[in-house]
N, C-alpha and C. Protein backbone atom coordinates (compact mmCIF):
# COMPACT_ATOMS: atom_id res chain seq x y z
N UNK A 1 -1.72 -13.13 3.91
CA UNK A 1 -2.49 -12.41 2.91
C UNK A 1 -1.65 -11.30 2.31
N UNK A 2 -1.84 -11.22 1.16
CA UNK A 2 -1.36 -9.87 0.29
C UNK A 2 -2.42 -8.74 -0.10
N UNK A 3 -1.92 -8.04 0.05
CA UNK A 3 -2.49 -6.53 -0.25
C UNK A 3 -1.60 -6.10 -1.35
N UNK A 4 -2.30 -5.03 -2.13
CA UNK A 4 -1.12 -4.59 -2.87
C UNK A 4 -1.83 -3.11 -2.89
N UNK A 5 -0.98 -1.72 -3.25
CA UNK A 5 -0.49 -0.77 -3.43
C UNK A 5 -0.82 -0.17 -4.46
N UNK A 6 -2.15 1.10 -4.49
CA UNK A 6 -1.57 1.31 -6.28
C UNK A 6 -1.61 2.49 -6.42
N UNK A 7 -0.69 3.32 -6.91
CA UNK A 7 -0.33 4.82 -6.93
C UNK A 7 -1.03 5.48 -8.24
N UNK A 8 -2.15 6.07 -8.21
CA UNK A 8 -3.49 6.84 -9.34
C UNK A 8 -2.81 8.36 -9.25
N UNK A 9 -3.29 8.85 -10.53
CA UNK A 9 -3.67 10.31 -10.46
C UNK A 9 -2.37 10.94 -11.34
N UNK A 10 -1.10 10.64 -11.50
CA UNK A 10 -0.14 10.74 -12.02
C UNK A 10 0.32 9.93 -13.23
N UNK A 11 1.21 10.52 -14.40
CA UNK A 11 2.09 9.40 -15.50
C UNK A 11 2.49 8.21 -14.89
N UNK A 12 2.76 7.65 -15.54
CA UNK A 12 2.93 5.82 -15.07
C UNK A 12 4.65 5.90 -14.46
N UNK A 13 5.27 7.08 -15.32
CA UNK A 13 7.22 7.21 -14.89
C UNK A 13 6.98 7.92 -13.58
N UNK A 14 6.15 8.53 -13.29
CA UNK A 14 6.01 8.97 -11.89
C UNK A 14 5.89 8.21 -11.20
N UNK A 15 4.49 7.51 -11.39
CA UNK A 15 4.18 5.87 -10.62
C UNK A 15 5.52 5.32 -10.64
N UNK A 16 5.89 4.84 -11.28
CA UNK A 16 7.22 3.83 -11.30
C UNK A 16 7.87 5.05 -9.57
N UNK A 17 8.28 6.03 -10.05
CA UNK A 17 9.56 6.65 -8.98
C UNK A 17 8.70 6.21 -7.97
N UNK A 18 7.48 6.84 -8.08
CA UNK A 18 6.79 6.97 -6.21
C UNK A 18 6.88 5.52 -5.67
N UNK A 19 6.77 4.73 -6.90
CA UNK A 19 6.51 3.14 -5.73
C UNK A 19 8.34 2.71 -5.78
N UNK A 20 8.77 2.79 -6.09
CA UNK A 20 9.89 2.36 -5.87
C UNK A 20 10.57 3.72 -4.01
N UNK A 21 10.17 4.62 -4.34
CA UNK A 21 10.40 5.57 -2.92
C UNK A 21 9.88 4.58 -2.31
N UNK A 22 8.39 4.31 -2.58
CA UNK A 22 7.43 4.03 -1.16
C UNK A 22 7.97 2.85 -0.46
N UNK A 23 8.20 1.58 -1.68
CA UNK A 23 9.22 0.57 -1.36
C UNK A 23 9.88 1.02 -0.46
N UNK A 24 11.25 1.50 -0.67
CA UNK A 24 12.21 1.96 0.45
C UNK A 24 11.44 2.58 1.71
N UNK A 25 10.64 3.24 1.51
CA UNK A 25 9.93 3.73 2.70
C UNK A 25 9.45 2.86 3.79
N UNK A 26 8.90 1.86 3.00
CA UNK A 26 7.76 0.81 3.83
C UNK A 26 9.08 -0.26 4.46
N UNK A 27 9.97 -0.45 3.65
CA UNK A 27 11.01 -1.47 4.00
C UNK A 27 11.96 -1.01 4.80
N UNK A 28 11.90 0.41 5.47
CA UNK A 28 12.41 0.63 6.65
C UNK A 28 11.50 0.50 7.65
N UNK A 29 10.46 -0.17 7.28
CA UNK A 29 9.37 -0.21 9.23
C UNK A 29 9.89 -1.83 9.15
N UNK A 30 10.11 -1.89 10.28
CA UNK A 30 10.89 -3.17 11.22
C UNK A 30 9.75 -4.35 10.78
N UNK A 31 8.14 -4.16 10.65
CA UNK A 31 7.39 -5.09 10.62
C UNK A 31 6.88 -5.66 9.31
N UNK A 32 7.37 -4.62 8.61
CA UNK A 32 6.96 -4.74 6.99
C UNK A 32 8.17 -4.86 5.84
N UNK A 33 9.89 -5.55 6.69
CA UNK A 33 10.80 -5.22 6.04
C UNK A 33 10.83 -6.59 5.65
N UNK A 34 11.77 -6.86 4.59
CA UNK A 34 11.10 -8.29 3.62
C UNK A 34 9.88 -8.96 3.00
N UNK A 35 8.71 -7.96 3.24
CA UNK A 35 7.36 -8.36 2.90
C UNK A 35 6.35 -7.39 1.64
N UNK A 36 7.56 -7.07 0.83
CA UNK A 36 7.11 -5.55 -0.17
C UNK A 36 7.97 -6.13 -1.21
N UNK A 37 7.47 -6.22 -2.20
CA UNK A 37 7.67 -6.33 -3.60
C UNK A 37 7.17 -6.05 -4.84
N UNK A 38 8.15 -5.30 -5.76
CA UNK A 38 7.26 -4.58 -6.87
C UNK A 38 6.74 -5.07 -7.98
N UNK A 39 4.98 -4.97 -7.91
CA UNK A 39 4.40 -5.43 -9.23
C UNK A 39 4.80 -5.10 -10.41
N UNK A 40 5.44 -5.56 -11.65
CA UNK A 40 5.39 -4.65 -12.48
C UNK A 40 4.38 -5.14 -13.57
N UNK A 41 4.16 -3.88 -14.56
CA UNK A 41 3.05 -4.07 -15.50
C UNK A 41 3.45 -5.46 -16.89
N UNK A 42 2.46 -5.17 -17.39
CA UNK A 42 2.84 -5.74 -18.37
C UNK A 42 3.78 -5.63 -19.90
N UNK A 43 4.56 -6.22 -20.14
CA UNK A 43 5.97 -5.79 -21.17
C UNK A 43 5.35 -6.18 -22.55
N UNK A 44 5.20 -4.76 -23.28
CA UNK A 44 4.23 -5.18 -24.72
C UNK A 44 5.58 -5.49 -25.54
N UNK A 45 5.22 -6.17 -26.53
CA UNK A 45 6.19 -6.88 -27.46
C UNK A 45 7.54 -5.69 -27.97
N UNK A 46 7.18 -4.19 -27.99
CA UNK A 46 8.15 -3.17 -28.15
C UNK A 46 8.81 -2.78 -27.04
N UNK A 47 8.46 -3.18 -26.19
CA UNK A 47 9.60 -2.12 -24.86
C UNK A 47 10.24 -3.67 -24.35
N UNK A 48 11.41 -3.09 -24.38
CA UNK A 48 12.18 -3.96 -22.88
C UNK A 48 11.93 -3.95 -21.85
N UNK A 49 11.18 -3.30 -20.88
CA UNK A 49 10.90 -3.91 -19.45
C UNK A 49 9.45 -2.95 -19.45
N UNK A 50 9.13 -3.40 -18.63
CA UNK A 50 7.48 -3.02 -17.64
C UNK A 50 8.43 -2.27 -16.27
N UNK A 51 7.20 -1.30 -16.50
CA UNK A 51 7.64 0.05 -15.01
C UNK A 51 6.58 -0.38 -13.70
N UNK A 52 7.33 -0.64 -13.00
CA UNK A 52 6.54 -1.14 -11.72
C UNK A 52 4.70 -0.40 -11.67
N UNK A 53 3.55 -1.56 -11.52
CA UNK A 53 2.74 -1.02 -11.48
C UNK A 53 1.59 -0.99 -10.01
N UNK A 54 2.83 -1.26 -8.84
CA UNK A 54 2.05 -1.69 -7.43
C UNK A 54 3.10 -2.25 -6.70
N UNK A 55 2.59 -2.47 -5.41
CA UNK A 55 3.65 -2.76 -4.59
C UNK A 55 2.77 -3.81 -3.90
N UNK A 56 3.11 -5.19 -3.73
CA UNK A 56 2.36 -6.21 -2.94
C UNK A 56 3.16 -6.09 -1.79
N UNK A 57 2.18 -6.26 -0.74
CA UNK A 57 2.67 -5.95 1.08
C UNK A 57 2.11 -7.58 1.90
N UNK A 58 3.06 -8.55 1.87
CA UNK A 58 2.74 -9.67 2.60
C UNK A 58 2.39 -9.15 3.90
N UNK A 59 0.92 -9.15 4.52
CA UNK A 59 0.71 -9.06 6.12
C UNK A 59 0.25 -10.66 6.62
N UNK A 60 0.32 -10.23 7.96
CA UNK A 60 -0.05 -11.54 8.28
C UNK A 60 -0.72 -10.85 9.78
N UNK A 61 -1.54 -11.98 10.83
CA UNK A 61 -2.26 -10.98 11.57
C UNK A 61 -1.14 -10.06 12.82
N UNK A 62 -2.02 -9.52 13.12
CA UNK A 62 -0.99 -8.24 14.60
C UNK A 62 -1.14 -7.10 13.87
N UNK A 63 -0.03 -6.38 14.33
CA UNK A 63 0.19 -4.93 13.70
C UNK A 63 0.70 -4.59 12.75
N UNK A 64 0.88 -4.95 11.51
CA UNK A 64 1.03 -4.88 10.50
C UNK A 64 0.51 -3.80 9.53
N UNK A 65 -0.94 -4.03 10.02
CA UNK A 65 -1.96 -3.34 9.11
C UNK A 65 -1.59 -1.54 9.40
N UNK A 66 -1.27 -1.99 10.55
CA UNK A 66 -1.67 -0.30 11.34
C UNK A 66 -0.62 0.29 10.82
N UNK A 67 0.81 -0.51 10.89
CA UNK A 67 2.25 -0.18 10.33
C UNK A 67 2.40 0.57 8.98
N UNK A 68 1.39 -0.72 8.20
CA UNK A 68 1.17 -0.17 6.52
C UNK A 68 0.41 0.98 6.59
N UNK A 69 -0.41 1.25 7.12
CA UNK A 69 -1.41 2.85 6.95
C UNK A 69 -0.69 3.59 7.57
N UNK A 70 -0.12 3.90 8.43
CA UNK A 70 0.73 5.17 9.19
C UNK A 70 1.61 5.12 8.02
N UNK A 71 2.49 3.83 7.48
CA UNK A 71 3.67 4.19 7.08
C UNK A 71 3.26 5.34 5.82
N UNK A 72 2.28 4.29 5.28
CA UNK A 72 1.82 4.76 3.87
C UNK A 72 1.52 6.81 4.17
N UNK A 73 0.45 7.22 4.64
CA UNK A 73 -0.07 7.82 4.81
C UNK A 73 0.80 9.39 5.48
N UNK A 74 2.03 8.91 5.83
CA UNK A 74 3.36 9.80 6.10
C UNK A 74 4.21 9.99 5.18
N UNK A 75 4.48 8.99 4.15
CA UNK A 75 5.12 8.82 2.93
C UNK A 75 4.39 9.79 2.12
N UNK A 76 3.58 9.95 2.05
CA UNK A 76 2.47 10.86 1.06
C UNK A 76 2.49 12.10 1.68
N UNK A 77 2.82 12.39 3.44
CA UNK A 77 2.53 13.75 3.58
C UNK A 77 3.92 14.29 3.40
N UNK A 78 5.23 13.50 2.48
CA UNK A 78 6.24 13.83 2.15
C UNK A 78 6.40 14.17 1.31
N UNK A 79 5.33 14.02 0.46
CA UNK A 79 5.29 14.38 -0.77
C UNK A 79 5.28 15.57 -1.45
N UNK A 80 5.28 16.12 -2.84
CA UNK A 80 4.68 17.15 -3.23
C UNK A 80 3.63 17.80 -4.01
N UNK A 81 2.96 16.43 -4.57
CA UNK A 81 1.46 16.49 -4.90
C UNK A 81 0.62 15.55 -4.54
N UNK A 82 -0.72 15.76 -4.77
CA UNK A 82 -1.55 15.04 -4.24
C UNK A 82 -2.03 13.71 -5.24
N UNK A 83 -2.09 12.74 -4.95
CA UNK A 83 -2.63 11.46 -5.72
C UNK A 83 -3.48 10.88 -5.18
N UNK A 84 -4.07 9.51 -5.79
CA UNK A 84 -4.95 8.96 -5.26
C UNK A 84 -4.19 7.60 -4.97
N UNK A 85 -4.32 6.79 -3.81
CA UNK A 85 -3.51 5.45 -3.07
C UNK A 85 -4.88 4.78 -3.31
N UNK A 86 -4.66 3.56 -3.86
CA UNK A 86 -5.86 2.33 -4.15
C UNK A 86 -5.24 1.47 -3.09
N UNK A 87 -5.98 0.75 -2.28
CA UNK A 87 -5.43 -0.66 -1.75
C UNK A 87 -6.51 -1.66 -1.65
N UNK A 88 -5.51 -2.72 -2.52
CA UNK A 88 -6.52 -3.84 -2.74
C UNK A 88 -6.49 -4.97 -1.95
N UNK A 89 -7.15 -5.73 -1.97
CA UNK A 89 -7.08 -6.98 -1.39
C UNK A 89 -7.03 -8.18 -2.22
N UNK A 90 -6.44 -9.04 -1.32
CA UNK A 90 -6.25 -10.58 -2.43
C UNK A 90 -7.44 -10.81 -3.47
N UNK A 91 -8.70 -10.69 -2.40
CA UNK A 91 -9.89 -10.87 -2.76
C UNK A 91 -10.49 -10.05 -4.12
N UNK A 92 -10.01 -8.84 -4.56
CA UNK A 92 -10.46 -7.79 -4.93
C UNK A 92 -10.69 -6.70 -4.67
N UNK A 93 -11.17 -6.98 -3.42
CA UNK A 93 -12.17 -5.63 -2.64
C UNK A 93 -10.92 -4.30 -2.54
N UNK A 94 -11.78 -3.01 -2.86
CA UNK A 94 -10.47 -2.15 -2.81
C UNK A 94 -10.97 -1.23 -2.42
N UNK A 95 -10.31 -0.19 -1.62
CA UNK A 95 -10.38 1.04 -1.26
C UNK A 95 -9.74 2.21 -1.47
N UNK A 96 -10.10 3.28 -2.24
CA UNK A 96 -9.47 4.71 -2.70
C UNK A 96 -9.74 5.72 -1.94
N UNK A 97 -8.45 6.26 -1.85
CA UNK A 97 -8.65 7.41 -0.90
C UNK A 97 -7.76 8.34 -1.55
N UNK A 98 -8.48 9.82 -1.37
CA UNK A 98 -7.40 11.06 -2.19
C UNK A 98 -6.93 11.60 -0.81
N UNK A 99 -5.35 11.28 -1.41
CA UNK A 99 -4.64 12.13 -0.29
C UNK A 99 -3.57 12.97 -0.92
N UNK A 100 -3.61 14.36 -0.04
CA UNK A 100 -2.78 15.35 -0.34
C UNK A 100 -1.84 15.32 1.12
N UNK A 101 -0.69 15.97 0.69
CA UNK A 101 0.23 16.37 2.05
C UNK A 101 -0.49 16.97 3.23
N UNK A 102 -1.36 18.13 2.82
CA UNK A 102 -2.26 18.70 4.26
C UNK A 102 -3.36 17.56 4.43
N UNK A 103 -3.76 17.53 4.19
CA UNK A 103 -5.25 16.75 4.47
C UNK A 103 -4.71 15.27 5.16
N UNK A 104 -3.84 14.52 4.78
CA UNK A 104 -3.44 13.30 5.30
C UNK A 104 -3.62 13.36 6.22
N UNK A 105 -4.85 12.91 7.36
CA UNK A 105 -4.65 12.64 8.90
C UNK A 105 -5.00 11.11 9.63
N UNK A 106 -4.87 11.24 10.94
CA UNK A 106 -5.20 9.75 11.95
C UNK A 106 -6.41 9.54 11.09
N UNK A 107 -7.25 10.06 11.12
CA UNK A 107 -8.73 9.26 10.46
C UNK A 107 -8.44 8.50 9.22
N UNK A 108 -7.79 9.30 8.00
CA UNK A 108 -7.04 7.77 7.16
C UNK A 108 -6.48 7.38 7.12
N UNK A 109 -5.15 7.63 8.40
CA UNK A 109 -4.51 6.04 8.86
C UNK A 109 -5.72 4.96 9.42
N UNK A 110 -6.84 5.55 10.67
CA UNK A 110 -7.66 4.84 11.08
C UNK A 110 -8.49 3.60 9.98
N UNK A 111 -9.04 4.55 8.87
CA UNK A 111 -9.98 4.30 7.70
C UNK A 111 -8.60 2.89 6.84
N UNK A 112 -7.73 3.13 6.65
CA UNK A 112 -6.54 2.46 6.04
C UNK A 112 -6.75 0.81 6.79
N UNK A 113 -6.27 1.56 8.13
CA UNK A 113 -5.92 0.24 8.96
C UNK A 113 -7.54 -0.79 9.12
N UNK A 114 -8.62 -0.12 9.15
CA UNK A 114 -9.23 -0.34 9.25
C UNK A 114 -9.76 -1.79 7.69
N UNK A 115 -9.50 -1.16 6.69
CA UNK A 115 -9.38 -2.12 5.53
C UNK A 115 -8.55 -3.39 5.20
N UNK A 116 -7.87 -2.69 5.54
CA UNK A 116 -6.47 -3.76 5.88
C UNK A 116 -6.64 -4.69 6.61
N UNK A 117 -6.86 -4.35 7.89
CA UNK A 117 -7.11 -5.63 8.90
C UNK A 117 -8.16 -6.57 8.82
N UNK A 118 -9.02 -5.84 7.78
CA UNK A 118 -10.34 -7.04 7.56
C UNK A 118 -10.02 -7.76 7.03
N UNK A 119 -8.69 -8.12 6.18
CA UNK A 119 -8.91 -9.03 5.14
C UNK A 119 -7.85 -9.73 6.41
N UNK A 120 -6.87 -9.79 7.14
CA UNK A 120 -5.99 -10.63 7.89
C UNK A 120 -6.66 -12.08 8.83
N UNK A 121 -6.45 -12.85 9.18
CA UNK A 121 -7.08 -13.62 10.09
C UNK A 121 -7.13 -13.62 11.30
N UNK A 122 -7.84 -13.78 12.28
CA UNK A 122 -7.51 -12.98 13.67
C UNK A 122 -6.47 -13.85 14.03
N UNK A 123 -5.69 -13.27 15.28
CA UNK A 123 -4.83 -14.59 15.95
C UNK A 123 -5.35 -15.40 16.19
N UNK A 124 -6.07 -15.32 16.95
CA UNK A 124 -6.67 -16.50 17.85
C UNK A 124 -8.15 -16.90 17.78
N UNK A 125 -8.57 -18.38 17.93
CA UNK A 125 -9.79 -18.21 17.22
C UNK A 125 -10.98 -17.72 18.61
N UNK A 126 -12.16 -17.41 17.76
CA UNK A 126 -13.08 -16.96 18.67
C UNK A 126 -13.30 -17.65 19.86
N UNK A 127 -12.89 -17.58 20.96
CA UNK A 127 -13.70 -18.14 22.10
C UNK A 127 -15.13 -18.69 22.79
N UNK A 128 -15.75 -18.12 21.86
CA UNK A 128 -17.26 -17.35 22.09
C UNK A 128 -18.30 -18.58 21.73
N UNK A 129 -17.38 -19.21 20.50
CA UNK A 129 -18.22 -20.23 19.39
C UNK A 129 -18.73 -21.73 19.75
């Protein structure tokens, strides 16, 4: 499953820098390295290229999810202003959260991982059934 990334609240040349940082950011965690690639927008008939508008994060099930919300959510308390992080799902379904450098804590890594992992498939199937 893919998730993707979307950096609110700022100019779009900002967006472009932050997701290209976050890129590098996310592609140094061991579990999420080769699985990040940048969306870019759409190229209107006057400009030569489209400025990245998201970052798609291939997960698959395990720890992944938890990887992407810590990573994410430390990347931002590196920051120096506050934005808003969208994360979507293949499906649609999306979740916004405003995060600033202070305020970033375990509860929205928890709340993060928590989104994330719903959309993955479990390992193993239910026993129960």
């Amino acid at each position: 499953m893919e998730s993707r990334v979307i950096i609110e609240g700022v100019d779009p040349a900002t967006v472009a820098s932050h997701l290209h940082s976050l890129s590098t950011w996310l592609g140094s965690e061991e579990e999420l390295r080769g699985r990040i690639r940048l969306v870019e927008g759409r190229i209107e008939a006057d400009e030569l290229g489209g400025l990245p508008e998201a970052l798609a994060v291939a997960l698959s099930a395990g720890g992944a999810a938890t990887v992407l919300a810590q990573a994410l959510v430390e990347w931002v308390r590196q920051r120096t202003l506050d934005m808003t992080v969208k994360v979507v799902r293949a499906n649609g379904e999306s979740l916004e959260i405003q995060l600033s450098r202070v305020k970033a804590g375990d509860e929205t890594v928890a709340e993060l991982r928590r989104f994330i992992d719903q959309e993955q498939p479990s390992a193993l199937p239910d026993a129960s059934s």
